[in-house]
Protein backbone atom coordinates (compact mmCIF):
# COMPACT_ATOMS: atom_id res chain seq x y z
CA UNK A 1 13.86 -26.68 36.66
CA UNK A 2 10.74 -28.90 36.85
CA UNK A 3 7.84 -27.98 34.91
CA UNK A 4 4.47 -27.96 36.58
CA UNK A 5 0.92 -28.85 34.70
CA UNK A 6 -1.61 -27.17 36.44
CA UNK A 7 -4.94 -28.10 35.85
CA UNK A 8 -7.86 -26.24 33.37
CA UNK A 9 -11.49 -26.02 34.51
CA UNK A 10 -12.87 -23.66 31.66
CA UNK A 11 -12.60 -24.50 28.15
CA UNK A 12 -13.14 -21.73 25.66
CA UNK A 13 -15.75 -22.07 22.59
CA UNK A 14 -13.90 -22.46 19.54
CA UNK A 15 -14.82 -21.53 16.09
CA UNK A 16 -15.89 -24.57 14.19
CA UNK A 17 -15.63 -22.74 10.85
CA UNK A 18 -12.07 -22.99 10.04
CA UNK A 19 -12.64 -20.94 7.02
CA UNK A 20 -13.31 -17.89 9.79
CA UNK A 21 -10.57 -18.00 11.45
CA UNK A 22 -8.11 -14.86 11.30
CA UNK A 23 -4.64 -14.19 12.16
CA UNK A 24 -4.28 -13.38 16.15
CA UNK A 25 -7.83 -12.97 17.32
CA UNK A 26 -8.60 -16.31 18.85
CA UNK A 27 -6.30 -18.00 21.58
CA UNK A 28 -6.12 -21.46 23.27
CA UNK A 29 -7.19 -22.51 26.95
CA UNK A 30 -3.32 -23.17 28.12
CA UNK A 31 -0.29 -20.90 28.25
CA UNK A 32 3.48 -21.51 29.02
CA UNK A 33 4.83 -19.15 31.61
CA UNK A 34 7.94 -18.71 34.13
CA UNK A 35 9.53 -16.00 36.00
CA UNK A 36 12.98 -14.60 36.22
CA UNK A 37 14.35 -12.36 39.15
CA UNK A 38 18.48 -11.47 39.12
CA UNK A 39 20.26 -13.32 41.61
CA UNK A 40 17.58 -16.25 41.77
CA UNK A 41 17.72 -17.16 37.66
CA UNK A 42 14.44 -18.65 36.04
CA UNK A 43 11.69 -20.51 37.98
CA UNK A 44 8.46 -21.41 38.71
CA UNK A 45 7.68 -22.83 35.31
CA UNK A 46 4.63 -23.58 34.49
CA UNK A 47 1.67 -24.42 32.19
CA UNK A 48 -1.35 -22.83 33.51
CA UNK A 49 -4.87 -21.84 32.09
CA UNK A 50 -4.52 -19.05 29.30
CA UNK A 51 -4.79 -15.83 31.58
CA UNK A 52 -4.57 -12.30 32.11
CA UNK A 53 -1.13 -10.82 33.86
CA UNK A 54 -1.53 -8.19 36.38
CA UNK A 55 1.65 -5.80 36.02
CA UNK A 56 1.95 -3.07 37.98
CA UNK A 57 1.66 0.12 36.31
CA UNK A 58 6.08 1.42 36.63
CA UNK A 59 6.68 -2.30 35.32
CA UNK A 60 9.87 -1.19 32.83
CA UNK A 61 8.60 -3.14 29.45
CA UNK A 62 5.17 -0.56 29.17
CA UNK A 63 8.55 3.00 30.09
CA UNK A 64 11.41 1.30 28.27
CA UNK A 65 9.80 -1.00 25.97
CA UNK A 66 12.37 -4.08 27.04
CA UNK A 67 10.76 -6.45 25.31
CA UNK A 68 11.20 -9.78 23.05
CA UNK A 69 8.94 -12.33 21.17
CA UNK A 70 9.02 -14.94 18.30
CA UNK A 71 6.95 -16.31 15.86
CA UNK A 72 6.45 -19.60 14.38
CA UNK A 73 3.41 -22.31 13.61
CA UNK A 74 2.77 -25.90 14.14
CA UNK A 75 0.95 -27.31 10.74
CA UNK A 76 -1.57 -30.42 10.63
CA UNK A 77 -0.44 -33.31 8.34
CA UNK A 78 -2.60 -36.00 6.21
CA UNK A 79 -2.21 -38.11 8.50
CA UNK A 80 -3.14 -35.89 11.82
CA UNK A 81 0.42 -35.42 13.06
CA UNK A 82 1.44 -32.24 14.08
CA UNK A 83 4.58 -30.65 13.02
CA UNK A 84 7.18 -27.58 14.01
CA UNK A 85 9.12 -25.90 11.35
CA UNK A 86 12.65 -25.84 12.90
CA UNK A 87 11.68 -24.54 16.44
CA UNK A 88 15.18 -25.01 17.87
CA UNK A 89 16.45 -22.22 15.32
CA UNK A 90 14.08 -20.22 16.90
CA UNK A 91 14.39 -20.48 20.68
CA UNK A 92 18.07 -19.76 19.37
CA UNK A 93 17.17 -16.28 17.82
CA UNK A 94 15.25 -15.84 20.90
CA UNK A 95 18.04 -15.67 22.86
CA UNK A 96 20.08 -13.91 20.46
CA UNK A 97 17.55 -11.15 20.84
CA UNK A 98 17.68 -11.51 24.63
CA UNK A 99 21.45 -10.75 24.34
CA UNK A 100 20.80 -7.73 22.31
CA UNK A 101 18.00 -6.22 24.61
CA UNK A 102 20.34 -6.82 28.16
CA UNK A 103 17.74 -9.51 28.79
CA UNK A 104 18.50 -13.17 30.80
CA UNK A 105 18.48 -15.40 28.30
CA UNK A 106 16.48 -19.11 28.55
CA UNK A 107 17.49 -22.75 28.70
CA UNK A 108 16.48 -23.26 25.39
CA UNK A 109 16.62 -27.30 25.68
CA UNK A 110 14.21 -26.39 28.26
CA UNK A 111 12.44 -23.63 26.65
CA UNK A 112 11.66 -25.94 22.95
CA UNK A 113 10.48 -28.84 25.15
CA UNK A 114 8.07 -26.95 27.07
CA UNK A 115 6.87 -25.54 23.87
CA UNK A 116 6.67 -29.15 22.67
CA UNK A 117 4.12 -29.81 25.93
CA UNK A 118 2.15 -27.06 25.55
CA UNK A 119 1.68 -27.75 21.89
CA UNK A 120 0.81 -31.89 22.83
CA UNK A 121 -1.79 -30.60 25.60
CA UNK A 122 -3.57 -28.24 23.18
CA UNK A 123 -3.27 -30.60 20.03
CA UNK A 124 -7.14 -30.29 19.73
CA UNK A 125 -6.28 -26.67 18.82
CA UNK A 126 -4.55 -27.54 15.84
CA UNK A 127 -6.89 -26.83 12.66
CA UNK A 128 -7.27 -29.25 9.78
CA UNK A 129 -7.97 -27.46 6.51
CA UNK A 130 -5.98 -26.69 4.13
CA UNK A 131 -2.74 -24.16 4.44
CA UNK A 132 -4.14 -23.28 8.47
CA UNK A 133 -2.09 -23.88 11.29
CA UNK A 134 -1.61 -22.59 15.41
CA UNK A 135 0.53 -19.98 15.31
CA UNK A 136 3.50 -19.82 18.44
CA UNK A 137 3.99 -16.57 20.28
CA UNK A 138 6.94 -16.90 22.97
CA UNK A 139 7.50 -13.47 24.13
CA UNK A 140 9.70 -11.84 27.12
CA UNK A 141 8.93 -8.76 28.93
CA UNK A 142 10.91 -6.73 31.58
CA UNK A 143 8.28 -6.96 34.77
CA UNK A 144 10.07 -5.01 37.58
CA UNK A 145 8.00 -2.00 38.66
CA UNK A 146 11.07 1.09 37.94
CA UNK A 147 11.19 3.75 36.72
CA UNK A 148 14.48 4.33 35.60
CA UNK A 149 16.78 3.88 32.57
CA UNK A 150 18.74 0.44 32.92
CA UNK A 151 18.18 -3.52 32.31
CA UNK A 152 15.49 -4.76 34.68
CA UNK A 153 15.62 -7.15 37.23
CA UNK A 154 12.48 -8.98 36.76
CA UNK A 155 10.96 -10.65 34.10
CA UNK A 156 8.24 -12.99 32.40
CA UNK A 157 8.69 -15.07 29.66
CA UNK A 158 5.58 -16.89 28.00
CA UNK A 159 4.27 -18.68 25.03
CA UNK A 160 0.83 -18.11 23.34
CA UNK A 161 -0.85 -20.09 20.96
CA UNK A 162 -3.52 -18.72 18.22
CA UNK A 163 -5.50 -20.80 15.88
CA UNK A 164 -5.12 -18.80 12.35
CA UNK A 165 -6.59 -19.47 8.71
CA UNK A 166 -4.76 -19.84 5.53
CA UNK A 167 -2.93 -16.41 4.88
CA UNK A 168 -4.34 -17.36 1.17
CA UNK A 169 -7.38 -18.37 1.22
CA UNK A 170 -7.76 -17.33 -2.65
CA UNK A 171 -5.07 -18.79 -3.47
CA UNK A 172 -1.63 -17.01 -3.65
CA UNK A 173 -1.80 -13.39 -4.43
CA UNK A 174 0.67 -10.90 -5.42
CA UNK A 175 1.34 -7.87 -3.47
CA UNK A 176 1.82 -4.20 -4.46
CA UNK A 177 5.10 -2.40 -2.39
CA UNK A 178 5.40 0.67 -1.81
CA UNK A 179 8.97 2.17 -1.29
CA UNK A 180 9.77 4.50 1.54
CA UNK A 181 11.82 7.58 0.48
CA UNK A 182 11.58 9.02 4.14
CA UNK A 183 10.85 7.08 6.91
CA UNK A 184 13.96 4.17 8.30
CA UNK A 185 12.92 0.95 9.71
CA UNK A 186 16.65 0.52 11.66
CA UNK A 187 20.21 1.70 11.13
CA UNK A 188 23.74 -0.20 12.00
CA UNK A 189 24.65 -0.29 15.43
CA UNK A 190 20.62 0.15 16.11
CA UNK A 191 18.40 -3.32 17.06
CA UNK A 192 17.12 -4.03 13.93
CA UNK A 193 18.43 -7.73 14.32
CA UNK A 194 16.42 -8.12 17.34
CA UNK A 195 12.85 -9.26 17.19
CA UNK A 196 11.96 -6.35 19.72
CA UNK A 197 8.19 -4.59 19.57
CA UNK A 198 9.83 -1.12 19.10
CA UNK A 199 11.36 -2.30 15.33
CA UNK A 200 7.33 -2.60 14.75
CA UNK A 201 5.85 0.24 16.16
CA UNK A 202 8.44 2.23 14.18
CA UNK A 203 6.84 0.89 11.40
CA UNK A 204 3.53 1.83 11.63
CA UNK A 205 3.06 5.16 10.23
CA UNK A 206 4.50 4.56 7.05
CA UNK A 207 2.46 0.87 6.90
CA UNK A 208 -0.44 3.14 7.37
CA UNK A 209 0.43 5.98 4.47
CA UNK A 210 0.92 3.20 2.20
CA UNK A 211 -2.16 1.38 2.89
CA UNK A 212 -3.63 4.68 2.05
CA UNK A 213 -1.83 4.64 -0.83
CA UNK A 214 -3.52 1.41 -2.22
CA UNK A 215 0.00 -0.65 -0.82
CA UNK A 216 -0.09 -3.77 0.61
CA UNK A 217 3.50 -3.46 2.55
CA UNK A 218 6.25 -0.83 2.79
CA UNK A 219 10.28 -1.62 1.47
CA UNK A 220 12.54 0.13 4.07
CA UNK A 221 15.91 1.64 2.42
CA UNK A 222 19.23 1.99 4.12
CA UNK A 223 19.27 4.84 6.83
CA UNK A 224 22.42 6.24 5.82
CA UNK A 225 21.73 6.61 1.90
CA UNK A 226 18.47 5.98 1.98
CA UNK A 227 19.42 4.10 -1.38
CA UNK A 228 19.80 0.21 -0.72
CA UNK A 229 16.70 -1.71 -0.23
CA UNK A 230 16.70 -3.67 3.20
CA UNK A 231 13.49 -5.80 4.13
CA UNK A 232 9.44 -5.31 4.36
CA UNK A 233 8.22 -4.71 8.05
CA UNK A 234 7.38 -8.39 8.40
CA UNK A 235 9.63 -10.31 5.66
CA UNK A 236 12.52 -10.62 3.84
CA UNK A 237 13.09 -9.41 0.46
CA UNK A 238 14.18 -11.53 -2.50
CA UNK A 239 14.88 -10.30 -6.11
CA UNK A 240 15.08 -12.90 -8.85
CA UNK A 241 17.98 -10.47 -11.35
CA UNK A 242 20.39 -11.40 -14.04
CA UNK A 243 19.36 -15.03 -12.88
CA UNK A 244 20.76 -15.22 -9.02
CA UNK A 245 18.85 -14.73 -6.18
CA UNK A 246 19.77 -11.46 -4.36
CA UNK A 247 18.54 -11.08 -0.92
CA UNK A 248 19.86 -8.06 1.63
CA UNK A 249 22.92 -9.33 3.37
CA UNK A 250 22.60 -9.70 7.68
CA UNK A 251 24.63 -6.53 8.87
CA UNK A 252 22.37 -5.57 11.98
CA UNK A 253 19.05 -3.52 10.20
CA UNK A 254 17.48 -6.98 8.85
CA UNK A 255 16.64 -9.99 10.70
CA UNK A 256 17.75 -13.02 10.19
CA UNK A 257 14.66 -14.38 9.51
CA UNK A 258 13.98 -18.37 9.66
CA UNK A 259 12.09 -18.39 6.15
CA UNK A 260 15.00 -16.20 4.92
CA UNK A 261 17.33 -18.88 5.35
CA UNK A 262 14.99 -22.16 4.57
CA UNK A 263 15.02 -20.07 0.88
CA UNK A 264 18.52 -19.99 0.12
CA UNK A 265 19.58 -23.14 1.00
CA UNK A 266 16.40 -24.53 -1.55
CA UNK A 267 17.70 -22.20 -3.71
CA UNK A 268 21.15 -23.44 -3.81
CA UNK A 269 19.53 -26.95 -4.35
CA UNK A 270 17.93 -25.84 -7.44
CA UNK A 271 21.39 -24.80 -8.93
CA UNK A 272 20.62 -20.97 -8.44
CA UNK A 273 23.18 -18.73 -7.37
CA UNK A 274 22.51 -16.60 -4.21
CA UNK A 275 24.01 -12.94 -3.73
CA UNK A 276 23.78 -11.49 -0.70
CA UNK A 277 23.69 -8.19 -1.58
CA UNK A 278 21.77 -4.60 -1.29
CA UNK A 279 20.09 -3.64 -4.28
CA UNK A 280 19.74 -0.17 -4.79
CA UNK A 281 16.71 1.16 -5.83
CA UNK A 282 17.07 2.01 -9.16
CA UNK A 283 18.32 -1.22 -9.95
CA UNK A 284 15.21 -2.89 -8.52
CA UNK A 285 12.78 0.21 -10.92
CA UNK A 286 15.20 -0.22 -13.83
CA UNK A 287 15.53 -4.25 -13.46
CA UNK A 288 11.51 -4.75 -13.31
CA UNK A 289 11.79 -2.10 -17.24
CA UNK A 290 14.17 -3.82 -18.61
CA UNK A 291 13.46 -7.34 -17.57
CA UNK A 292 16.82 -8.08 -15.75
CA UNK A 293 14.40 -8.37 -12.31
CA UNK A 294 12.38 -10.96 -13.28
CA UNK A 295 10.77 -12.24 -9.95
CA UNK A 296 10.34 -10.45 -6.39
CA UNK A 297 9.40 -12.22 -3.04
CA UNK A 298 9.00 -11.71 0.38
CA UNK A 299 9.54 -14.47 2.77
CA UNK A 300 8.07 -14.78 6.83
CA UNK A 301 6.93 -16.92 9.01
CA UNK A 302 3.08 -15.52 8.27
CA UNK A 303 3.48 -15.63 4.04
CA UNK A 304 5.73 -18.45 3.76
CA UNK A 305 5.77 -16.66 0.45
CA UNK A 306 4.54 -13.55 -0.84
CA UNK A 307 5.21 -12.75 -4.50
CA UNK A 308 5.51 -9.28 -5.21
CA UNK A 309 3.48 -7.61 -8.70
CA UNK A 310 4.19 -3.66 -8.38
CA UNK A 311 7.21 -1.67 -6.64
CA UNK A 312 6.22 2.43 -6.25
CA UNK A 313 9.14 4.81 -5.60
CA UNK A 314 8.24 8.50 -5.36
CA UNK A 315 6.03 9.04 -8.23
CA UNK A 316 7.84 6.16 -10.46
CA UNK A 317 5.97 2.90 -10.04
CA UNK A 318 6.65 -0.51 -12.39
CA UNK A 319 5.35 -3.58 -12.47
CA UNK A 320 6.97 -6.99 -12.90
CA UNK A 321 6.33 -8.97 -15.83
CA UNK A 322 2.75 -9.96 -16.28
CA UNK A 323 2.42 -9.17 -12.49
CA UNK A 324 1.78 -12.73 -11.48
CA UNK A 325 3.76 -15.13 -9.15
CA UNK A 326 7.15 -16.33 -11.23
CA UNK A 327 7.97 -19.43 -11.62
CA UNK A 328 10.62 -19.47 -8.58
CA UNK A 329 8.10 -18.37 -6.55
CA UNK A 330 6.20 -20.38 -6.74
CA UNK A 331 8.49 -22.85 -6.51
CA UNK A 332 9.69 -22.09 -3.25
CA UNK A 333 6.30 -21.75 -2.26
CA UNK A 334 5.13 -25.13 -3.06
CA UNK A 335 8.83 -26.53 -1.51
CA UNK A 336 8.19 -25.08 2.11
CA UNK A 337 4.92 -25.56 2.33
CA UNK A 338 5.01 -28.65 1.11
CA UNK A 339 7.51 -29.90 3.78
CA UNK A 340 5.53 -28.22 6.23
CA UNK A 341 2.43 -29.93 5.85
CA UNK A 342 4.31 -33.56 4.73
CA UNK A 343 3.28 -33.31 1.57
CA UNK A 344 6.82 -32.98 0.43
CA UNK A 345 10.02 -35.24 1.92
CA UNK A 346 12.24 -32.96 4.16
CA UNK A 347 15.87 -33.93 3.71
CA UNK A 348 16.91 -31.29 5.93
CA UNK A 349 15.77 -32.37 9.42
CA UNK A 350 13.66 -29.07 9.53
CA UNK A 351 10.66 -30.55 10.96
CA UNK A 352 10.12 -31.96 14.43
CA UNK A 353 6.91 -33.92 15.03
CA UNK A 354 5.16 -33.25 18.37
């Protein structure tokens, strides 16, 4: 499949104060698109001027919610090259969540050097300061106008790009979690694997009755127990106890995030033991008493890192240590985002240079 350029007339104002840009508000003047119908496969590939879709109103993603997307950011370096953060493990879980949501899967040779265009053509994009970066939006929906329970025939597959600020622009900042006793994020045999919009929505309402709460993100249990603690709506847990680090293992409910997995291999490299294991959550309240947890994280795309100061169970809440980032934190922090902005070597071929 050939990819076609088409041409932009219109160039959109940007904001010249880096320091005001936000997370997902602004977007770039091109956009990666192509088409699937069954029996004819993927085509007309294209980048074309960033656009509206029109979609007619039975199309299946806005009744069935058949839908897919990714997330990932290229970063500025010193010396004004722009890097990717392993975008070919990615496209990969891409397609892995494809498979999981009866959706046709891409090229993804195809699929990661398209990205790689797009990203060259709207280098300009690419902010400068300090810990910003364009955030990377591929996303499938199901298209064909149906009304009817069953995989769709149609679809469109796309990549945004978004200009966003550092997600500390402070400087790193704890986070206070508050843990659900009643609401479930996923449950085995359910698509909480897949980066799908529905695992999202159904994580809304309790995101909002903790924010009420004075919480910054909510810690999903198990469904069946409601006892083991799983992941954060948009990261990755990790739990610094009895010296290893413990981190949820990948059984279906958590995703297998990219972050997730750049942190335990650095933390193998530092001689620290990982355990792939569900804590329960008495042993995460009891740990942060008695000092056996001695460091929380979360770990996404967004955060990189996000340390974590205060867990809240019910009406038990703790708070680790002095409630500042530990010293693996910060760490790991300093690691990835040093590699990610070439401040750092990366002996692990994560980066790719557009």
């Amino acid at each position: 499949m050939d990819l076609e350029i088409q041409p932009v007339t219109e160039f959109k104002q940007r904001i010249e104060d880096e320091s005001k840009l936000v997370f997902g508000k602004q977007f770039t003047d091109r956009m990666f698109v192509m088409q699937y119908d069954t029996g004819k496969g993927w085509h007309s590939a294209r980048i074309q001027p960033y656009a509206p879709f029109t979609l007619d109103p039975a199309a299946m993603v806005l009744h069935y919610s058949q839908e897919i997307f990714e997330g990932l950011k290229a970063f500025r370096r010193p010396g004004g090259e722009i890097a990717l953060f392993r975008p070919a493990d990615n496209v990969k879980r891409f397609n892995l969540s494809a498979r999981r949501m009866c959706m046709p899967e891409v090229d993804e040779q195809f699929f990661l050097d398209s990205l790689l265009e797009l990203i060259r053509l709207e280098a300009d994009w690419v902010p400068h300061s300090a810990g910003t970066s364009l955030y990377i939006r591929p996303t499938m929906i199901a298209t064909e106008p149906m009304l009817g329970v069953r995989p769709a025939d149609q679809y469109l597959c796309y990549i945004i790009l978004s200009p966003v600020g550092a997600y500390y622009k402070g400087g790193i900042a704890p986070v206070k979690i508050w843990i659900s006793d009643h609401y479930v994020r996923a449950t085995e045999g359910g698509t909480g694997e897949a980066k799908t919009g529905g695992n999202y929505a159904a994580s809304l309402y309790a995101a909002r009755e903790a924010a009420l709460k004075g919480y910054d993100q909510v810690l999903w249990l198990d469904a069946k127990e409601k006892r083991y603690v799983e992941e954060v709506g948009s990261m990755n847990m990790f739990f610094y106890y009895d010296g290893k680090l413990v981190t949820s293992p990948l059984k279906g409910t958590v995703l297998d995030g990219i972050t997730r997995r750049s942190v335990i291999r650095l933390a193998k490299e530092f001689g620290i033991e990982i355990e792939e294991r569900a804590l329960t959550v008495d042993e995460v309240l009891e740990g942060a008493e008695n000092g056996r947890l001695q460091e929380a994280f979360g770990a996404g795309t967004a955060v990189v890192i996000s340390p974590v100061s205060d867990f809240c169970y019910k009406e038990r809440c703790v708070r680790l240590g002095d409630g500042k980032p530990g010293e693996l934190t910060m760490r790991l922090f300093n690691t990835l985002t040093g590699i990610q902005y070439g401040q750092q070597p990366d002996p692990y071929g994560w980066v790719t240079l557009v």
